[in-house]
Protein backbone atom coordinates (compact mmCIF):
# COMPACT_ATOMS: atom_id res chain seq x y z
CA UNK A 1 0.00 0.00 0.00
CA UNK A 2 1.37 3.15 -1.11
CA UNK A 3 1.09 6.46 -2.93
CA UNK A 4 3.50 7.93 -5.35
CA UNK A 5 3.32 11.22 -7.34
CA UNK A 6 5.56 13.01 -9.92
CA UNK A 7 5.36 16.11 -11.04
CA UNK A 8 6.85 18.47 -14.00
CA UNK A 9 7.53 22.32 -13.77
CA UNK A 10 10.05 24.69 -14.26
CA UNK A 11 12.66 22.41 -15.76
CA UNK A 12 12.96 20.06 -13.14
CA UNK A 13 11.14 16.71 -12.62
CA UNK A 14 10.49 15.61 -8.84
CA UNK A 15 9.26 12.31 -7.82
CA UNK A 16 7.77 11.51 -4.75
CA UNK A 17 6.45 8.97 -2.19
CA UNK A 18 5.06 7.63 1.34
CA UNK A 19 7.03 5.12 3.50
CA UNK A 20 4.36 2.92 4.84
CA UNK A 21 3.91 -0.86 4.69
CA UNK A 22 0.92 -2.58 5.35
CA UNK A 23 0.63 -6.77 6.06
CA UNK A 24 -3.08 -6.97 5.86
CA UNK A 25 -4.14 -5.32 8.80
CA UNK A 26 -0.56 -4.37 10.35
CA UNK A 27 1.23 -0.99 9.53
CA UNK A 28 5.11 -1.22 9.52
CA UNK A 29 5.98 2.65 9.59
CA UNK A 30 9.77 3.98 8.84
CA UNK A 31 10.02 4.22 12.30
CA UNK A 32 10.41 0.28 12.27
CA UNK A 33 11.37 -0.54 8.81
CA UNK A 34 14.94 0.63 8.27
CA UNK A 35 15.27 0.15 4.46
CA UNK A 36 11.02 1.74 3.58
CA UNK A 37 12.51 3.81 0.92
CA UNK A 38 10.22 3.79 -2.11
CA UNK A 39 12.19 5.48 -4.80
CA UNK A 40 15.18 4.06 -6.47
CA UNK A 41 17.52 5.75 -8.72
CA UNK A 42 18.07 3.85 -11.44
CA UNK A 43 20.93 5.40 -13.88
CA UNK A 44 20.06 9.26 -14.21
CA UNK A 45 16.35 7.79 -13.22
CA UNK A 46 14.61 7.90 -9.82
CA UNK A 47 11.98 5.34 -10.08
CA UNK A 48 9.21 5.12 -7.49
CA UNK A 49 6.93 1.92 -6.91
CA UNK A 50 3.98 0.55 -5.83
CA UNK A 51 2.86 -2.91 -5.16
CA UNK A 52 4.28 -5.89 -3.14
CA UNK A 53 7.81 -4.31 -0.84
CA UNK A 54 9.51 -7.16 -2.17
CA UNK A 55 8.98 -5.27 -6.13
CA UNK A 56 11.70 -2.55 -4.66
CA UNK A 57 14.31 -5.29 -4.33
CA UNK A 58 13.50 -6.93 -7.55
CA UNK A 59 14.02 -3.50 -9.42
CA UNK A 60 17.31 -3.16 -7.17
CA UNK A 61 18.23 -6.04 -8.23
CA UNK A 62 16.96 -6.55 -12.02
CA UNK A 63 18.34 -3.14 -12.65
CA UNK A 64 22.03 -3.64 -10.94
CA UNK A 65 22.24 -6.87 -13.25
CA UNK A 66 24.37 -4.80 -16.11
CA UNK A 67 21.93 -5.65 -18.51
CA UNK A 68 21.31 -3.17 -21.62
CA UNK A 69 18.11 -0.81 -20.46
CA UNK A 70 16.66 2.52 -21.40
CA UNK A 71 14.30 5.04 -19.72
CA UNK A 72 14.73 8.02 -22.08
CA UNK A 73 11.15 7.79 -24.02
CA UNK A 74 7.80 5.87 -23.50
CA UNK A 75 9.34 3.83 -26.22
CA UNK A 76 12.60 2.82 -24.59
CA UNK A 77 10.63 2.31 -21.36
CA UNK A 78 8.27 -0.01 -22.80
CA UNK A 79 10.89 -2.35 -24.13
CA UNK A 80 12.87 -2.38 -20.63
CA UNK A 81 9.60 -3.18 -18.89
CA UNK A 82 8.71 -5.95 -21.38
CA UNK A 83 12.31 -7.53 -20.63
CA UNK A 84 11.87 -7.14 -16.82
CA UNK A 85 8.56 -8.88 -17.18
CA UNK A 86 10.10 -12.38 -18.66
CA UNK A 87 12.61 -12.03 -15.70
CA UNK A 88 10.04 -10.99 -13.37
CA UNK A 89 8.11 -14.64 -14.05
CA UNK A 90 10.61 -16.20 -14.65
CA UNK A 91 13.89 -15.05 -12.07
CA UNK A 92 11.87 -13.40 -9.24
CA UNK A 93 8.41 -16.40 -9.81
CA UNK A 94 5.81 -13.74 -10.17
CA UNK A 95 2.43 -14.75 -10.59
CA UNK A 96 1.00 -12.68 -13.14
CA UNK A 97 -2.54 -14.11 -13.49
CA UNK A 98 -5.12 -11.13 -11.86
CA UNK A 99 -8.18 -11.00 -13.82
CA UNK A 100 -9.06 -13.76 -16.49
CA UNK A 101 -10.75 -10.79 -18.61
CA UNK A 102 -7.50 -9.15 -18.70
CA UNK A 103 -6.39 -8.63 -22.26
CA UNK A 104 -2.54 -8.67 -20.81
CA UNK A 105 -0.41 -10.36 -18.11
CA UNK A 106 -0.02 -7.89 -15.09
CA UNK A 107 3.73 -7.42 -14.07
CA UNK A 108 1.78 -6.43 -10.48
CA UNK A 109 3.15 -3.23 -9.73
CA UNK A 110 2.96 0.30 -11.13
CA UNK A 111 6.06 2.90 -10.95
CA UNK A 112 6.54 6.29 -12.01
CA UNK A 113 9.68 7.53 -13.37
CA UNK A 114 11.34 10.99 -13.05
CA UNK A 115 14.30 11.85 -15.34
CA UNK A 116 16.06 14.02 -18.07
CA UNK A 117 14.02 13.21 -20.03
CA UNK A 118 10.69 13.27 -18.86
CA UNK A 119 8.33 12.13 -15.97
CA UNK A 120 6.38 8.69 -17.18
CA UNK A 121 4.35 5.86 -16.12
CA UNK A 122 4.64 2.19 -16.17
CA UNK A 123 0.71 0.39 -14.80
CA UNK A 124 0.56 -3.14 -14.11
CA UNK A 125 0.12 -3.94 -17.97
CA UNK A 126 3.33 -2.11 -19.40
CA UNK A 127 0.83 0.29 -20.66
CA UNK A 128 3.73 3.44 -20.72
CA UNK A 129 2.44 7.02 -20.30
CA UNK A 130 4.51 10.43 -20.66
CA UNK A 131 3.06 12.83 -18.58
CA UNK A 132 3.40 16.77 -19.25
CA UNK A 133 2.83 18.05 -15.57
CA UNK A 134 2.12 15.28 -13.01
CA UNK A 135 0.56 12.25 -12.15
CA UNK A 136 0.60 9.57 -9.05
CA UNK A 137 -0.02 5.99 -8.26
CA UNK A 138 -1.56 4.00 -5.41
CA UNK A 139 -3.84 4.01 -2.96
CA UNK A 140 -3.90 6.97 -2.08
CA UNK A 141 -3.68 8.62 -6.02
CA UNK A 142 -6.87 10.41 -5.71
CA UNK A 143 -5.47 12.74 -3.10
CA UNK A 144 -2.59 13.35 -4.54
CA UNK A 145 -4.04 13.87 -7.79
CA UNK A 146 -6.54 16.26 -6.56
CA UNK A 147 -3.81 18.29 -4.44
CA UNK A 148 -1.53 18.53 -7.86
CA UNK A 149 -4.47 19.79 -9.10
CA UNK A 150 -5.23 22.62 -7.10
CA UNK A 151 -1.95 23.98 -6.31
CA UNK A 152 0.05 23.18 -9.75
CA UNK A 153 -0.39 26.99 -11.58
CA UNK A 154 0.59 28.79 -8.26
CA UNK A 155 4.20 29.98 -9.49
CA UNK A 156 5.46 30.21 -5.92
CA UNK A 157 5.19 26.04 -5.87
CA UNK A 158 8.74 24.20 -6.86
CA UNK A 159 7.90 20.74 -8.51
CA UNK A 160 9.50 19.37 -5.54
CA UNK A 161 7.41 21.18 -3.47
CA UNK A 162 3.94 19.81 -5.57
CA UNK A 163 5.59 16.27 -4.85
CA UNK A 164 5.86 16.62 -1.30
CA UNK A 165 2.49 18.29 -0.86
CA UNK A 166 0.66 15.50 -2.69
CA UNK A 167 1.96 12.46 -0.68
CA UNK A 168 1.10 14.87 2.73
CA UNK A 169 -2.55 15.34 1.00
CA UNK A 170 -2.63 11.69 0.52
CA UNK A 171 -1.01 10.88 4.05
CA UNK A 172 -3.97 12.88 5.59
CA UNK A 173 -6.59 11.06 4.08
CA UNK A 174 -5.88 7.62 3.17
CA UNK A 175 -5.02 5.21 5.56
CA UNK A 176 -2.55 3.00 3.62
CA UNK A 177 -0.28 6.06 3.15
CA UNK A 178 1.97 6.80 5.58
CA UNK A 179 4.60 9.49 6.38
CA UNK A 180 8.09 10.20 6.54
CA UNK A 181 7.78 10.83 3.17
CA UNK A 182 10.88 10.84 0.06
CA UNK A 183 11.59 12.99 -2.48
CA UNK A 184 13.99 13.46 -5.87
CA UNK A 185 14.56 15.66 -8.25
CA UNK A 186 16.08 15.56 -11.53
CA UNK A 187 16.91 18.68 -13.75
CA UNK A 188 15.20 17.80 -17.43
CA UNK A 189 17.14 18.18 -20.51
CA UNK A 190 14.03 20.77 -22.29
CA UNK A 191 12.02 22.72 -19.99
């Protein structure tokens, strides 16, 4: 359980997101879990994720692999996630099966991406979006979303400080986000 936002303003992309796990009914806060970071920087990429907490050490450890992978278009990024998706069944035993409707195998988690050369989305069905000023993920999206929202056009607000305020909105209303919260920021290429 988990919300992550990124947002895109002023030349710099900033990624954000909450540091609570939840085990069915039990919350493990940061003030327990020592490792609860939810972003990863992945190259000159800061990658944020949702799902299972075990998907942040499958990324760590997919991405440190030295294998060839891009992030610098939706493109690239759908490629890369269609290669981590063999390995994810197939190295880390991922169940993909969700839905038997589903057109798709689910990969089971959904991460946003802050970097040079952009600020994207990857859902549970590779489906890759670019965004042009911000977007979260998670349980606690609709907050977030809703805070980006309302506060985006005010030109005293950093993209940094749009992150941060999004995961607090969410933090304050949902009850599967939780903070300290983490943020990154990357200076894009074109403004």
């Amino acid at each position: 359980m988990t919300t992550i936002a990124v947002v895109r303003k002023n030349g710099i992309a900033a990624i954000a997101a909450d540091s609570l796990t939840k085990w069915g009914s039990a919350k493990e806060s940061a003030t327990y879990i020592a490792n609860h970071e939810k972003i990863l920087q992945v190259g000159d990429s800061q990658i944020a994720i949702t799902g299972s907490a075990t998907f942040k050490l499958i990324l760590r450890d997919y991405f440190s692999g030295g294998g060839e992978f891009r992030l610098s278009s939706a493109a690239d990024i759908f490629r890369t996630w269609n290669r981590l998706h063999v390995a994810l069944k197939e190295r880390y035993f991922v169940l993909p099966e969700e839905d038997k409707d589903d057109s798709l195998e689910s990969s089971r988690l959904e991460v946003l991406i802050a970097n040079p050369y952009g600020i994207f989305g990857v859902s549970g069905h590779r489906t890759v979006q670019e965004f042009s000023r911000f977007y979260a993920y998670g349980t606690g999206s609709d907050y977030a979303l809703g805070a980006l929202y309302s506060s985006y056009d005010e030109p005293a607000h950093s993209a940094e400080t749009l992150a941060r305020h999004a995961i607090e909105a969410a933090a304050e209303f949902d009850d599967c986000t939780g903070l300290p919260l983490t943020c990154a920021t990357v200076r894009l290429l074109q403004a």
